[in-house]
N, C-alpha and C. Protein backbone atom coordinates (compact mmCIF):
# COMPACT_ATOMS: atom_id res chain seq x y z
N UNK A 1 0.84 -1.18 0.00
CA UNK A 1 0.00 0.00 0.00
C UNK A 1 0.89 1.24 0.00
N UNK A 2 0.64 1.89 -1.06
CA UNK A 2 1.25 3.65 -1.16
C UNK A 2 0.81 4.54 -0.12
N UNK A 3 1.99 5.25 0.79
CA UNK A 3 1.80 6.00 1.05
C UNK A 3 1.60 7.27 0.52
N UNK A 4 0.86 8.11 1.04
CA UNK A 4 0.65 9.86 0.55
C UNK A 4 1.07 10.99 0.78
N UNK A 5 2.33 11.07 0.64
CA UNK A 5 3.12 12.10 1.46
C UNK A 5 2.43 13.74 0.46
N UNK A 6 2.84 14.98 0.79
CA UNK A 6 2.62 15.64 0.61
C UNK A 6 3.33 16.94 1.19
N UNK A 7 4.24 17.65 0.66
CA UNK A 7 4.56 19.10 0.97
C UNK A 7 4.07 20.60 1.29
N UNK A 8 3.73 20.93 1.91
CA UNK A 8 2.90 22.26 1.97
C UNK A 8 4.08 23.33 1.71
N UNK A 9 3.92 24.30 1.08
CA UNK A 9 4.87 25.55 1.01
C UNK A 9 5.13 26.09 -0.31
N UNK A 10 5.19 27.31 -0.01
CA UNK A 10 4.82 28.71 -1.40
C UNK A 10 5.68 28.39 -1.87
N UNK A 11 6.82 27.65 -1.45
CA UNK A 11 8.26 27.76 -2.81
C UNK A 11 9.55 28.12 -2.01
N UNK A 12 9.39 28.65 -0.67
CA UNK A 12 10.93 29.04 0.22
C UNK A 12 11.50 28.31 0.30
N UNK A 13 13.22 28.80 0.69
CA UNK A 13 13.70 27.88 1.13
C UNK A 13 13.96 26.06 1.74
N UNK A 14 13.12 26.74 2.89
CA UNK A 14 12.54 25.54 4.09
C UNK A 14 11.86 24.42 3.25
N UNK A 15 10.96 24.97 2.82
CA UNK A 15 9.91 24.51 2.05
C UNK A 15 10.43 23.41 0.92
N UNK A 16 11.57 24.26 -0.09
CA UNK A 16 12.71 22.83 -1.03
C UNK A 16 13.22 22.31 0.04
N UNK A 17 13.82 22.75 0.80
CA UNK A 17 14.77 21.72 1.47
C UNK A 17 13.94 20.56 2.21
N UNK A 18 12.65 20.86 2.49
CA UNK A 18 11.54 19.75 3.28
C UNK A 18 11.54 18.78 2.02
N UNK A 19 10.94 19.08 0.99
CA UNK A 19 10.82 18.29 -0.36
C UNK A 19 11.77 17.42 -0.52
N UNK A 20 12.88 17.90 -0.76
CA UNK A 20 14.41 17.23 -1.30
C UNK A 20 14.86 15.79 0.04
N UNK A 21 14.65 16.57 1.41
CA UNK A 21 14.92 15.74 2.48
C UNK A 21 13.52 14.46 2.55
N UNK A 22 12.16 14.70 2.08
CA UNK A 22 11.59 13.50 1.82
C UNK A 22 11.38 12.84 0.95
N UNK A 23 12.10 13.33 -0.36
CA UNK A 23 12.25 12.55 -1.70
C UNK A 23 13.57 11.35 -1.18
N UNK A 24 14.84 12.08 -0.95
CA UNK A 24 15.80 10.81 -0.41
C UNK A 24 15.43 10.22 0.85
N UNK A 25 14.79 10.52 1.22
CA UNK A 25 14.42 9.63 2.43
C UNK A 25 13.71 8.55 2.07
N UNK A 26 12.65 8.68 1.39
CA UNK A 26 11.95 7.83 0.58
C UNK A 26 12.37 6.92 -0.65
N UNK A 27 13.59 7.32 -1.27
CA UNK A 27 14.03 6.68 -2.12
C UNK A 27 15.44 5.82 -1.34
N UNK A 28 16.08 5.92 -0.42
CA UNK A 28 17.40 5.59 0.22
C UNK A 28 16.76 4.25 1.19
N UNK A 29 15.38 4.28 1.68
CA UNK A 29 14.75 3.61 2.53
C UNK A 29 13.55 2.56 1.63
N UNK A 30 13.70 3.30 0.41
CA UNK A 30 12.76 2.02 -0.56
C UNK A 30 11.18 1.84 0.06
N UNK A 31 10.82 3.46 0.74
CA UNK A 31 10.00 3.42 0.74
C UNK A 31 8.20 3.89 -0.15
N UNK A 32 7.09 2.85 -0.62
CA UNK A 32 6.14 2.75 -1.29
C UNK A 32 5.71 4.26 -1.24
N UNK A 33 5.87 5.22 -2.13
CA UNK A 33 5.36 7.02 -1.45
C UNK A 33 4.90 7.44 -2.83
N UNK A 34 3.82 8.18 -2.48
CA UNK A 34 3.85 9.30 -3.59
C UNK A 34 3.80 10.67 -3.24
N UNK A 35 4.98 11.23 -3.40
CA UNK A 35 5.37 12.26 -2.67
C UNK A 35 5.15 13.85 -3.45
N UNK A 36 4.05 14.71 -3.19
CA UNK A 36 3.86 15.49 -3.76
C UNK A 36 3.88 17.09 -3.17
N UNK A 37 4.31 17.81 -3.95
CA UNK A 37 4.53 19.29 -3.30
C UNK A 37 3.27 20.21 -3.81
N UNK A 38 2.50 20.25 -2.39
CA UNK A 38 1.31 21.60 -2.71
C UNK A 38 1.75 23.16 -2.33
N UNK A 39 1.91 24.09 -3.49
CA UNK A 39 2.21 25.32 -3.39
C UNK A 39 1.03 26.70 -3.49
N UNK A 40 -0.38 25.74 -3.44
CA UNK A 40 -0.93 26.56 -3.39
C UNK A 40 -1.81 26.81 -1.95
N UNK A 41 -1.67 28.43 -1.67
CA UNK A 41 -2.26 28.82 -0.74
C UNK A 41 -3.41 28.72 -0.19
N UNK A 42 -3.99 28.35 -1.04
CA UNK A 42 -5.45 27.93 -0.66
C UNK A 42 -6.34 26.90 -0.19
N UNK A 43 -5.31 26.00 -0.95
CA UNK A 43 -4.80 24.39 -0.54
C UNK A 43 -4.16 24.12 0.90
N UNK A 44 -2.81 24.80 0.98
CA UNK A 44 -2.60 25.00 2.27
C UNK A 44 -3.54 25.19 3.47
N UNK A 45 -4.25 26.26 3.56
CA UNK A 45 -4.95 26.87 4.15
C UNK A 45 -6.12 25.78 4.64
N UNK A 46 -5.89 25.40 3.74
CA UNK A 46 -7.38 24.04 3.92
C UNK A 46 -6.82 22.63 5.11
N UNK A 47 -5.46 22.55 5.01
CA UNK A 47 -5.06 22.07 6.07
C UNK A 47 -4.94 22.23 7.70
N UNK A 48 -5.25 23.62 7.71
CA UNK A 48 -5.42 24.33 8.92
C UNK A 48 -3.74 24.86 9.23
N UNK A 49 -2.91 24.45 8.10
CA UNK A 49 -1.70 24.93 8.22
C UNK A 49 -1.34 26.43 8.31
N UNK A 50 -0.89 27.23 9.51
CA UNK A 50 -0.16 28.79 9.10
C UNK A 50 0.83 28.85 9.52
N UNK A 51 1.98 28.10 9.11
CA UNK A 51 3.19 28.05 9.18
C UNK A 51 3.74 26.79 8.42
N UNK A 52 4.43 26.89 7.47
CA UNK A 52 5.23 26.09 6.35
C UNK A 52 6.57 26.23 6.56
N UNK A 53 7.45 25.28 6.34
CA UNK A 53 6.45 24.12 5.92
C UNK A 53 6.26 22.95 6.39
N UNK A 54 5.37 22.35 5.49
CA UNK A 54 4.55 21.07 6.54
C UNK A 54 4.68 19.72 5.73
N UNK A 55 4.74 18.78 6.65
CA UNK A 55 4.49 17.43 5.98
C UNK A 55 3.17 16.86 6.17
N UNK A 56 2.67 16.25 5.73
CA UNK A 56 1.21 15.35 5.51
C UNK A 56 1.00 14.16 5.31
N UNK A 57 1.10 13.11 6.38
CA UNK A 57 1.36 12.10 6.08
C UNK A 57 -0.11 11.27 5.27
N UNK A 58 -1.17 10.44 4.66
CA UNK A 58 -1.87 10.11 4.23
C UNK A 58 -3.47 10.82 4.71
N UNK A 59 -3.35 12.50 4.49
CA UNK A 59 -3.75 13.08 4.57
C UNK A 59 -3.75 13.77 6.24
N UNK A 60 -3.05 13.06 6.99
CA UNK A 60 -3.11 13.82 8.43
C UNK A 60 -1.40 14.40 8.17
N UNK A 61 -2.03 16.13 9.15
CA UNK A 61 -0.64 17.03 8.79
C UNK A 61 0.60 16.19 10.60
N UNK A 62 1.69 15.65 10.05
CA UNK A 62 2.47 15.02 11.24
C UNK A 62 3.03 16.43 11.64
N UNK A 63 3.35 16.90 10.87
CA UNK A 63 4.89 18.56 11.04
C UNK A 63 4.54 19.62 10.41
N UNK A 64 4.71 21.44 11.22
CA UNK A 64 4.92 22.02 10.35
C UNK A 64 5.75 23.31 10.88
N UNK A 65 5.80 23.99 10.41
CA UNK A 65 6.69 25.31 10.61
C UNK A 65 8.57 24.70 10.85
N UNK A 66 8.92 23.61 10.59
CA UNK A 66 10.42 23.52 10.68
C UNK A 66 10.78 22.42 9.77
N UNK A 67 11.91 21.99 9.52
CA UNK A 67 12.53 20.80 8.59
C UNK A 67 13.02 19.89 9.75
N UNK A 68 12.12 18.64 9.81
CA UNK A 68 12.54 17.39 10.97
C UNK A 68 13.62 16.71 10.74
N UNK A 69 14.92 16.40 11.32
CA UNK A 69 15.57 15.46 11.61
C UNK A 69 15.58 13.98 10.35
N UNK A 70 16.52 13.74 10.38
CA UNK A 70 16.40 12.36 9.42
C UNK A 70 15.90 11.57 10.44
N UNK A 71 16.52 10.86 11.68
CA UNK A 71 16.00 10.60 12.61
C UNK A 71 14.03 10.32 12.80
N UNK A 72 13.72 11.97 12.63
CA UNK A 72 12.37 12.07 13.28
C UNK A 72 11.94 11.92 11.57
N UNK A 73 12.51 12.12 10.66
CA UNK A 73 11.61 11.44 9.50
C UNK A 73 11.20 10.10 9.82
N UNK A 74 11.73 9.23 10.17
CA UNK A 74 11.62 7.78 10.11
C UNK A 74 10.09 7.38 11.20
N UNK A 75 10.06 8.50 11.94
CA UNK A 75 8.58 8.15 12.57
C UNK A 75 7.17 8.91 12.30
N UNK A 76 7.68 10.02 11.00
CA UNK A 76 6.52 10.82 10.83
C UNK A 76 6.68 9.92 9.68
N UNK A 77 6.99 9.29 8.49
CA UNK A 77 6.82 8.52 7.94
C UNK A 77 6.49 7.54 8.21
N UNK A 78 5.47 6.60 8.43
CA UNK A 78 5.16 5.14 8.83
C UNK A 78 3.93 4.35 8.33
């Protein structure tokens, strides 16, 4: 079964570097993901998110406002 990962964030910094850190995480760990980046605000917003950026694990938000740990990836991923 695929997981549903998902990125929240307008495009900053934080925001690539969240992306990039759960694309190899997901590919180094061979884990089942479809990992997608939402940049729109409105979309966001609908998460109850106001602070990016955020991760989303199969539609529940695990993280947001900082870039987690490789470490703490391994348990917001599961």
């Amino acid at each position: 079964m695929s997981i549903e990962i998902k990125v929240l964030g307008t495009g900053c910094a934080k925001c690539k570097t969240l992306e990039n850190t759960v694309k190899e995480y997901v590919a180094a760990h061979n884990v089942d993901a479809n990992v997608t980046k939402v940049e729109d605000i409105v979309a966001i917003m609908a998460y109850g998110v106001m602070s990016t950026p955020a991760l989303v694990v199969n539609e529940k938000v695990v993280m947001y406002g900082r870039i987690p740990s490789k470490d703490e990836m391994q348990s917001l991923i599961k």
